[in-house]
N, C-alpha and C. Protein backbone atom coordinates (compact mmCIF):
# COMPACT_ATOMS: atom_id res chain seq x y z
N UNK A 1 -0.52 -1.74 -3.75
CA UNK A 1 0.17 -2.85 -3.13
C UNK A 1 -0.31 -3.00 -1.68
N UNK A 2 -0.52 -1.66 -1.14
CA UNK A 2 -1.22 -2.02 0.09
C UNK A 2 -2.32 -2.93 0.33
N UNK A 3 -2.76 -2.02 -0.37
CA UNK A 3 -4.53 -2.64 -0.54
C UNK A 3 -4.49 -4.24 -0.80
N UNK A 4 -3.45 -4.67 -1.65
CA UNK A 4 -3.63 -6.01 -1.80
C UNK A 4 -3.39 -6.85 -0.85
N UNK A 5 -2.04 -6.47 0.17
CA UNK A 5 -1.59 -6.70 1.22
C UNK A 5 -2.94 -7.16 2.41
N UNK A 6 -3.02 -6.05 2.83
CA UNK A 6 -4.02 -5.58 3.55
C UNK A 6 -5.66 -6.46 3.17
N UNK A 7 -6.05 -6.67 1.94
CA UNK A 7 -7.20 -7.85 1.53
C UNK A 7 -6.87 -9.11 2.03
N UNK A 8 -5.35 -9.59 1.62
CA UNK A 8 -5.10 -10.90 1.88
C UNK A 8 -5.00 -11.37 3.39
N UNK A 9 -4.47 -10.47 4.31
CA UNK A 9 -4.51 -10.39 5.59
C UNK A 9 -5.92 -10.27 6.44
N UNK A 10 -7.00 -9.80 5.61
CA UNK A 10 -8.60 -9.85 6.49
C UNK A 10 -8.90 -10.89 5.79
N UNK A 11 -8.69 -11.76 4.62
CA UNK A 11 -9.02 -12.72 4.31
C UNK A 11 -8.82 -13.55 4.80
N UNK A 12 -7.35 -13.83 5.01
CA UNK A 12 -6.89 -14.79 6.06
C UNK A 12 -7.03 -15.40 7.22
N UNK A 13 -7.57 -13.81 7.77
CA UNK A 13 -8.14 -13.80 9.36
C UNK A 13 -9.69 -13.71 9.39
N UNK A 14 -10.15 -14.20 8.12
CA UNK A 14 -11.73 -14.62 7.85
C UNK A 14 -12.55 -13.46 8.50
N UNK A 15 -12.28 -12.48 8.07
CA UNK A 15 -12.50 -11.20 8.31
C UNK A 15 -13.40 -10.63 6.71
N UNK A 16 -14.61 -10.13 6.76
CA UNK A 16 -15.24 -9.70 5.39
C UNK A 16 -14.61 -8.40 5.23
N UNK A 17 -13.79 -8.54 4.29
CA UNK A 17 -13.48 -6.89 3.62
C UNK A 17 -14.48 -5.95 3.39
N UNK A 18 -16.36 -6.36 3.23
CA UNK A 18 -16.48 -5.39 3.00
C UNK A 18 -17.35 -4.40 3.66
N UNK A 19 -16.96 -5.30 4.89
CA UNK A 19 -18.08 -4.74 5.89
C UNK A 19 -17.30 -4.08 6.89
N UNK A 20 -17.05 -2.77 6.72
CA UNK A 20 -16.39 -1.48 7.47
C UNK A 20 -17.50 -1.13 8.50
N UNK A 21 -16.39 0.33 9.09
CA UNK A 21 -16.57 0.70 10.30
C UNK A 21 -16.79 2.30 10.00
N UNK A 22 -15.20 2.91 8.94
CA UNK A 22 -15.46 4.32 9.10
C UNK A 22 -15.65 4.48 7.58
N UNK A 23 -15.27 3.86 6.54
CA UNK A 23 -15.98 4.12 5.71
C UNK A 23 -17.30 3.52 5.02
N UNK A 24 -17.89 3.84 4.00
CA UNK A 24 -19.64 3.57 4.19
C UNK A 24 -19.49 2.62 3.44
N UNK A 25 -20.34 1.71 3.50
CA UNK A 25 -20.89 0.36 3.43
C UNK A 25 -21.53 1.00 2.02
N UNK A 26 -20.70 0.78 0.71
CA UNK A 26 -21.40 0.80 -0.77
C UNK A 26 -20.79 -0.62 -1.16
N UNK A 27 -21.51 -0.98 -2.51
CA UNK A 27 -21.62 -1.71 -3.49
C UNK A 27 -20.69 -1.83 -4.17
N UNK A 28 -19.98 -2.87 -3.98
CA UNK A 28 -18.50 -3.19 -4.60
C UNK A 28 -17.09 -2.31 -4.12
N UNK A 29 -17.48 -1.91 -2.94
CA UNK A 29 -16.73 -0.60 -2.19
C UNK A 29 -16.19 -1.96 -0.94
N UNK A 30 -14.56 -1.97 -0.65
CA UNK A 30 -14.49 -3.19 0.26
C UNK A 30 -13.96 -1.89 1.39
N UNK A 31 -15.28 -1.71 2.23
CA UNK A 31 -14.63 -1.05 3.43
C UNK A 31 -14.09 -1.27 4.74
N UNK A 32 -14.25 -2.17 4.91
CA UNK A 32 -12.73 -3.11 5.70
C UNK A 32 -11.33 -2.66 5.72
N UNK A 33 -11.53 -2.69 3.95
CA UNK A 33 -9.76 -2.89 3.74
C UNK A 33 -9.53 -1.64 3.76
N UNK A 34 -10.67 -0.06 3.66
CA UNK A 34 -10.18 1.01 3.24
C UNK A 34 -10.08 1.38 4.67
N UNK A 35 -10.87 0.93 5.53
CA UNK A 35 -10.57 1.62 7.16
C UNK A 35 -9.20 0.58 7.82
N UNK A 36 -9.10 -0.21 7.32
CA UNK A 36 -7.72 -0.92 8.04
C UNK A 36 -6.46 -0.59 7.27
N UNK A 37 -6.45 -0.22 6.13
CA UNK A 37 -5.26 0.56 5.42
C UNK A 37 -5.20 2.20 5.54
N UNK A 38 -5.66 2.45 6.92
CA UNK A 38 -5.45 3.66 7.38
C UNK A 38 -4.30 3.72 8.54
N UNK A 39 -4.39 2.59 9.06
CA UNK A 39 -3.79 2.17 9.99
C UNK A 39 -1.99 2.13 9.33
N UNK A 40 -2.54 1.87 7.96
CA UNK A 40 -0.41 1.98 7.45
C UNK A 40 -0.07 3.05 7.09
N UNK A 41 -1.13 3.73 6.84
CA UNK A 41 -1.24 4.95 5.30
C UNK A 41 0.19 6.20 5.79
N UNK A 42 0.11 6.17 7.24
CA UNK A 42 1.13 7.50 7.43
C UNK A 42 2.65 6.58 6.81
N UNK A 43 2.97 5.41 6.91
CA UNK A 43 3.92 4.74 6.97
C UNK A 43 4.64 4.79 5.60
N UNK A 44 3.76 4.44 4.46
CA UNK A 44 3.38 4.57 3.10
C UNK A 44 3.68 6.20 2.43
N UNK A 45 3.30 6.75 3.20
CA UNK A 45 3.02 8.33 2.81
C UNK A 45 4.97 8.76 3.09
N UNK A 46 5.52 8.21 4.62
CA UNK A 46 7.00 8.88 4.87
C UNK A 46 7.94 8.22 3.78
N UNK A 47 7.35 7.10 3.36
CA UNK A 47 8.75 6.31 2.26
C UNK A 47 8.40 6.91 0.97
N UNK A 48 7.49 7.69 0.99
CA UNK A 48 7.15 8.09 -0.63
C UNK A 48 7.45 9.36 -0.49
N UNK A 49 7.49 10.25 0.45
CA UNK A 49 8.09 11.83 0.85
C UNK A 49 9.61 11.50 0.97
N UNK A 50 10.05 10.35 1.47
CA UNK A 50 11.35 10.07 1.39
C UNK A 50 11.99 10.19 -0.08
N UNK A 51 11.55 9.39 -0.29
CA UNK A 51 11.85 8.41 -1.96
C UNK A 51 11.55 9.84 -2.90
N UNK A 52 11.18 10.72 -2.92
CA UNK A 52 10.69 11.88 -3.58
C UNK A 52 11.49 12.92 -3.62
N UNK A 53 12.02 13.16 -2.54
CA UNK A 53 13.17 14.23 -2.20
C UNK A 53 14.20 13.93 -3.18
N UNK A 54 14.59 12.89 -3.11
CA UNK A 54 16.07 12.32 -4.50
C UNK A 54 15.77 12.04 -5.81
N UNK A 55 13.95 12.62 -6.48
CA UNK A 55 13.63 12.44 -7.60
C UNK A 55 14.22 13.87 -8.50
N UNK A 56 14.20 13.79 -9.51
CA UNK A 56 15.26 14.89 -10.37
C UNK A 56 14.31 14.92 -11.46
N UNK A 57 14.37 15.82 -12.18
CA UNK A 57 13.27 16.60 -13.57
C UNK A 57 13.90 15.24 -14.70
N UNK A 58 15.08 15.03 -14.44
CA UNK A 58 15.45 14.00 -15.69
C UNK A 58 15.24 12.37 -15.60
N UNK A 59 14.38 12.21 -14.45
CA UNK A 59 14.19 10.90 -14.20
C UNK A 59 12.78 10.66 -14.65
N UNK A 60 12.07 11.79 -15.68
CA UNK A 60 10.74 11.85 -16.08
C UNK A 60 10.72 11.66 -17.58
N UNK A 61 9.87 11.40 -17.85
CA UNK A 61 9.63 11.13 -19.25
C UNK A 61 7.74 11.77 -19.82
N UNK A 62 7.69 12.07 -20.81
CA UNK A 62 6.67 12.59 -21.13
C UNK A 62 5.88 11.44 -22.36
N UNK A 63 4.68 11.73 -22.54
CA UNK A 63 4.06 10.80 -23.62
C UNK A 63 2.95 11.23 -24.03
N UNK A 64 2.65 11.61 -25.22
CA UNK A 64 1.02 11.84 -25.53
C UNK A 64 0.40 10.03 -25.46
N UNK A 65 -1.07 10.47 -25.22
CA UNK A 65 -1.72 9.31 -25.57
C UNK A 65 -2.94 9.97 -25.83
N UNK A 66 -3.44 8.76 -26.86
CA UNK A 66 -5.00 9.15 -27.05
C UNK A 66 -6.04 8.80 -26.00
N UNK A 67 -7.25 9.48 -25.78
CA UNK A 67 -8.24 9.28 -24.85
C UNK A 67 -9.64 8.67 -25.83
N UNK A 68 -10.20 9.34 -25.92
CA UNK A 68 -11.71 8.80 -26.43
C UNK A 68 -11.67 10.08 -27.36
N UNK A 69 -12.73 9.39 -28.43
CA UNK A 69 -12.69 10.40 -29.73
C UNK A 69 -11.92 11.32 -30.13
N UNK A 70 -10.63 10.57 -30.13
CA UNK A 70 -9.49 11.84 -31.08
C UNK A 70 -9.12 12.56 -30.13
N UNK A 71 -9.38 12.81 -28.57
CA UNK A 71 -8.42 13.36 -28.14
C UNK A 71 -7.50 12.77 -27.48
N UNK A 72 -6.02 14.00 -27.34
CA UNK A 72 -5.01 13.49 -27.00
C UNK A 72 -4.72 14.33 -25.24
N UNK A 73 -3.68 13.51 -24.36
CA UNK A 73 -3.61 14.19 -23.38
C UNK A 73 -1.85 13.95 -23.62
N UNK A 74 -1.12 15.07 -22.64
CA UNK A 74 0.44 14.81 -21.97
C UNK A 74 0.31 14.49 -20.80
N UNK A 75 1.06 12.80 -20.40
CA UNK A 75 0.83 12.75 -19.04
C UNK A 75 2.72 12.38 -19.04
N UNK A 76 3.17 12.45 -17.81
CA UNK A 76 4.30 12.93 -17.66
C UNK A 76 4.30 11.25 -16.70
N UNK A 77 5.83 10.67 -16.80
CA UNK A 77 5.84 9.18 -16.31
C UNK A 77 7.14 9.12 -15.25
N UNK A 78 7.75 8.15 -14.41
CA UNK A 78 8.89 8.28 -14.09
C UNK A 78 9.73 6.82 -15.32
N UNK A 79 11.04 7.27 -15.67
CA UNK A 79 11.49 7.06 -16.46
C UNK A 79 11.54 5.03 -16.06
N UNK A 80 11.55 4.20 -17.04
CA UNK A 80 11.36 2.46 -16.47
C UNK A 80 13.07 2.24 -15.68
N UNK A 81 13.69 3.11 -15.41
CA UNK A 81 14.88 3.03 -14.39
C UNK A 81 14.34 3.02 -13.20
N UNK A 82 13.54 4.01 -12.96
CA UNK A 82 13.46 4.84 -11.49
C UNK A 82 12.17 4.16 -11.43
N UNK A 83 11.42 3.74 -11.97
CA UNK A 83 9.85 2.78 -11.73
C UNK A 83 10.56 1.75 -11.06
N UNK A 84 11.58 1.34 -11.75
CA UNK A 84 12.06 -0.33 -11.10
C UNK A 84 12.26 0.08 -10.19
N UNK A 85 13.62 0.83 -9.69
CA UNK A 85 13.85 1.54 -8.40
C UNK A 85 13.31 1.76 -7.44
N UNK A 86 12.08 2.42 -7.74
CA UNK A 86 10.77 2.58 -6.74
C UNK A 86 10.17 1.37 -6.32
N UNK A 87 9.83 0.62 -7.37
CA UNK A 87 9.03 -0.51 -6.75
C UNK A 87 10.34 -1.63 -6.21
N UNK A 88 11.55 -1.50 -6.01
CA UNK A 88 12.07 -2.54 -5.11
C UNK A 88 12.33 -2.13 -4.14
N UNK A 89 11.90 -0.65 -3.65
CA UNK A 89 12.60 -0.28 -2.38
C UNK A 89 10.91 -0.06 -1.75
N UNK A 90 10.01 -0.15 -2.36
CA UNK A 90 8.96 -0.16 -1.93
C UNK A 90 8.50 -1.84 -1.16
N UNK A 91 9.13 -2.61 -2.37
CA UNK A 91 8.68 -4.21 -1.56
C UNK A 91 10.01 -4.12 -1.07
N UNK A 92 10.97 -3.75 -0.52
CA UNK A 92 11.75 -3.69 0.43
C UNK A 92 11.31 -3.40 2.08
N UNK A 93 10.32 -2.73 1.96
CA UNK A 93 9.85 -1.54 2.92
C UNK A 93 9.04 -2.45 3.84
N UNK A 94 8.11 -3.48 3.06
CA UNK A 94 7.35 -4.36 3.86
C UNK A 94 7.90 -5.66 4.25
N UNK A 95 9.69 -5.45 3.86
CA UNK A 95 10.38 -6.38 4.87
C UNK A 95 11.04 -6.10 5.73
N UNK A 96 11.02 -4.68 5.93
CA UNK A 96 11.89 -3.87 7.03
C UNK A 96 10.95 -4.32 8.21
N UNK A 97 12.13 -4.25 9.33
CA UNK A 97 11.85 -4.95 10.45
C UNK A 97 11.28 -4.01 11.80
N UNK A 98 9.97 -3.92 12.19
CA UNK A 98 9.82 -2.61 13.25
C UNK A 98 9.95 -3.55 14.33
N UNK A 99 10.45 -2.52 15.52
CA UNK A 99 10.34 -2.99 17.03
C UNK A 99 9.02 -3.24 17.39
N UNK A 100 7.80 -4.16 17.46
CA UNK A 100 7.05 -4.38 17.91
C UNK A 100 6.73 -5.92 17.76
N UNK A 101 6.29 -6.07 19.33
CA UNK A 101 6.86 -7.72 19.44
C UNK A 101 5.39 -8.66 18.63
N UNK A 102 6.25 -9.87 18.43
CA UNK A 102 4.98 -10.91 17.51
C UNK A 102 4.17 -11.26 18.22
N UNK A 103 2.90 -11.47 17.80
CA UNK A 103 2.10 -12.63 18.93
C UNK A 103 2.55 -13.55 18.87
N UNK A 104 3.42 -14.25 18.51
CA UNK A 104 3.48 -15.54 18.36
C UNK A 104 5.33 -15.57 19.41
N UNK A 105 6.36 -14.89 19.04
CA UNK A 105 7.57 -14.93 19.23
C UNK A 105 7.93 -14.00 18.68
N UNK A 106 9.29 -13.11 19.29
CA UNK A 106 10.31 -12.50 18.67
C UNK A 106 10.00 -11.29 19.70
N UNK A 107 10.78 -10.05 19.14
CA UNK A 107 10.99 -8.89 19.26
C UNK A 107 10.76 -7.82 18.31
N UNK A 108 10.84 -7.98 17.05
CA UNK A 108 10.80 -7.50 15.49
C UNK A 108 9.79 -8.23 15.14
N UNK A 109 9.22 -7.85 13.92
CA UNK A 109 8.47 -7.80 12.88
C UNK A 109 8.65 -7.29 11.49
N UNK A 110 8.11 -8.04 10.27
CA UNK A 110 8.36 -7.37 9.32
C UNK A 110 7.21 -6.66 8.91
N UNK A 111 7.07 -5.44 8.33
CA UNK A 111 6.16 -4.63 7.59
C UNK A 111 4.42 -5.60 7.30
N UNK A 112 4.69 -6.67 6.69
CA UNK A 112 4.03 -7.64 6.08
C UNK A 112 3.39 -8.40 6.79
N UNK A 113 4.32 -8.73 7.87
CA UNK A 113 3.71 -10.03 8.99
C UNK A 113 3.06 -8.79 10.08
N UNK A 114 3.47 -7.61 10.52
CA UNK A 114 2.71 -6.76 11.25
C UNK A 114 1.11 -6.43 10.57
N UNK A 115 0.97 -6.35 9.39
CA UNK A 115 -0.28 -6.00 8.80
C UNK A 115 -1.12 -7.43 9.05
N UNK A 116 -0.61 -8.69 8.47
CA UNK A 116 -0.86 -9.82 8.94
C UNK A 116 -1.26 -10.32 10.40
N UNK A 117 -0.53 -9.83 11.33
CA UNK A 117 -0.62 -10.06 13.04
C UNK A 117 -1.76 -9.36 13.31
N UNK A 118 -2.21 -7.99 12.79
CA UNK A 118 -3.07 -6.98 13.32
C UNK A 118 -4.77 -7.57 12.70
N UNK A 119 -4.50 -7.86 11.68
CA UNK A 119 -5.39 -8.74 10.92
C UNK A 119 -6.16 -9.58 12.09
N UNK A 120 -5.16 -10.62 13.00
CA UNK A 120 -5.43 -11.61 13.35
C UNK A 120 -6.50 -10.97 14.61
N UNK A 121 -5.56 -10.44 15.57
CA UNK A 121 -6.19 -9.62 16.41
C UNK A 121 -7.02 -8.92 16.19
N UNK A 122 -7.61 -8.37 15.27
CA UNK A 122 -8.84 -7.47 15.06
C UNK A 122 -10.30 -8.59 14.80
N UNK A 123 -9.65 -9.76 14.39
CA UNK A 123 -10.80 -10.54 13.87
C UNK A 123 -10.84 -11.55 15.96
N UNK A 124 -10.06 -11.35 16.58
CA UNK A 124 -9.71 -12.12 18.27
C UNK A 124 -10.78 -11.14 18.73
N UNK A 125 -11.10 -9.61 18.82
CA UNK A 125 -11.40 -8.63 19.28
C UNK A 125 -13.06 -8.62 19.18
């Protein structure tokens, strides 16, 4: 979700995704978006160490599936309660409001429009 975030925002700001800085310049590799979604990544990382602490052994579910030629693997899932759960407090997260002021107006920002604002300014720079 970042990543998608984060594309639409260097797009916007007519910025080439795939022409990076710290990671290397490969072939179908958009390194733009992977060196500017570093910039959220600690942010991303505390709501998911958050959100993790209140996960429980019974909010999991297990499943064989097949792979390629007859074999099978166990991969272990979070149950479609706690998936929903997760993903609305996750697009919750990029409407939470930080203290850092707009270019444009205000005092606050949301998650979304800050990735958006930084966008703008990096392509001003």
């Amino acid at each position: 979700m970042l990543k998608w975030k984060v594309q639409k925002a260097l797009i916007n700001a007519k910025l080439e995704p795939y022409l990076g800085y710290l990671h290397a310049t490969a072939t179908g590799k958009p390194s733009l978006i992977c060196d500017f979604q570093e910039l959220y990544r600690f942010i991303i990382y505390d709501f998911l160490i958050k959100y993790c602490q209140g996960v429980k052994k019974k909010y999991f579910i297990t499943k064989i599936e097949e792979i390629s030629n007859g074999k099978t693997i166990i991969r272990v899932y979070l149950n479609d309660y706690k998936t929903d759960e997760l993903m609305g407090e996750f697009d919750e997260l990029f409407n939470k409001q930080f203290e850092i002021p707009r270019i444009r107006n205000g005092q606050k920002q949301s998650f979304d429009t800050l990735i958006n604002e930084e966008a703008q300014l990096f392509e001003i720079s």
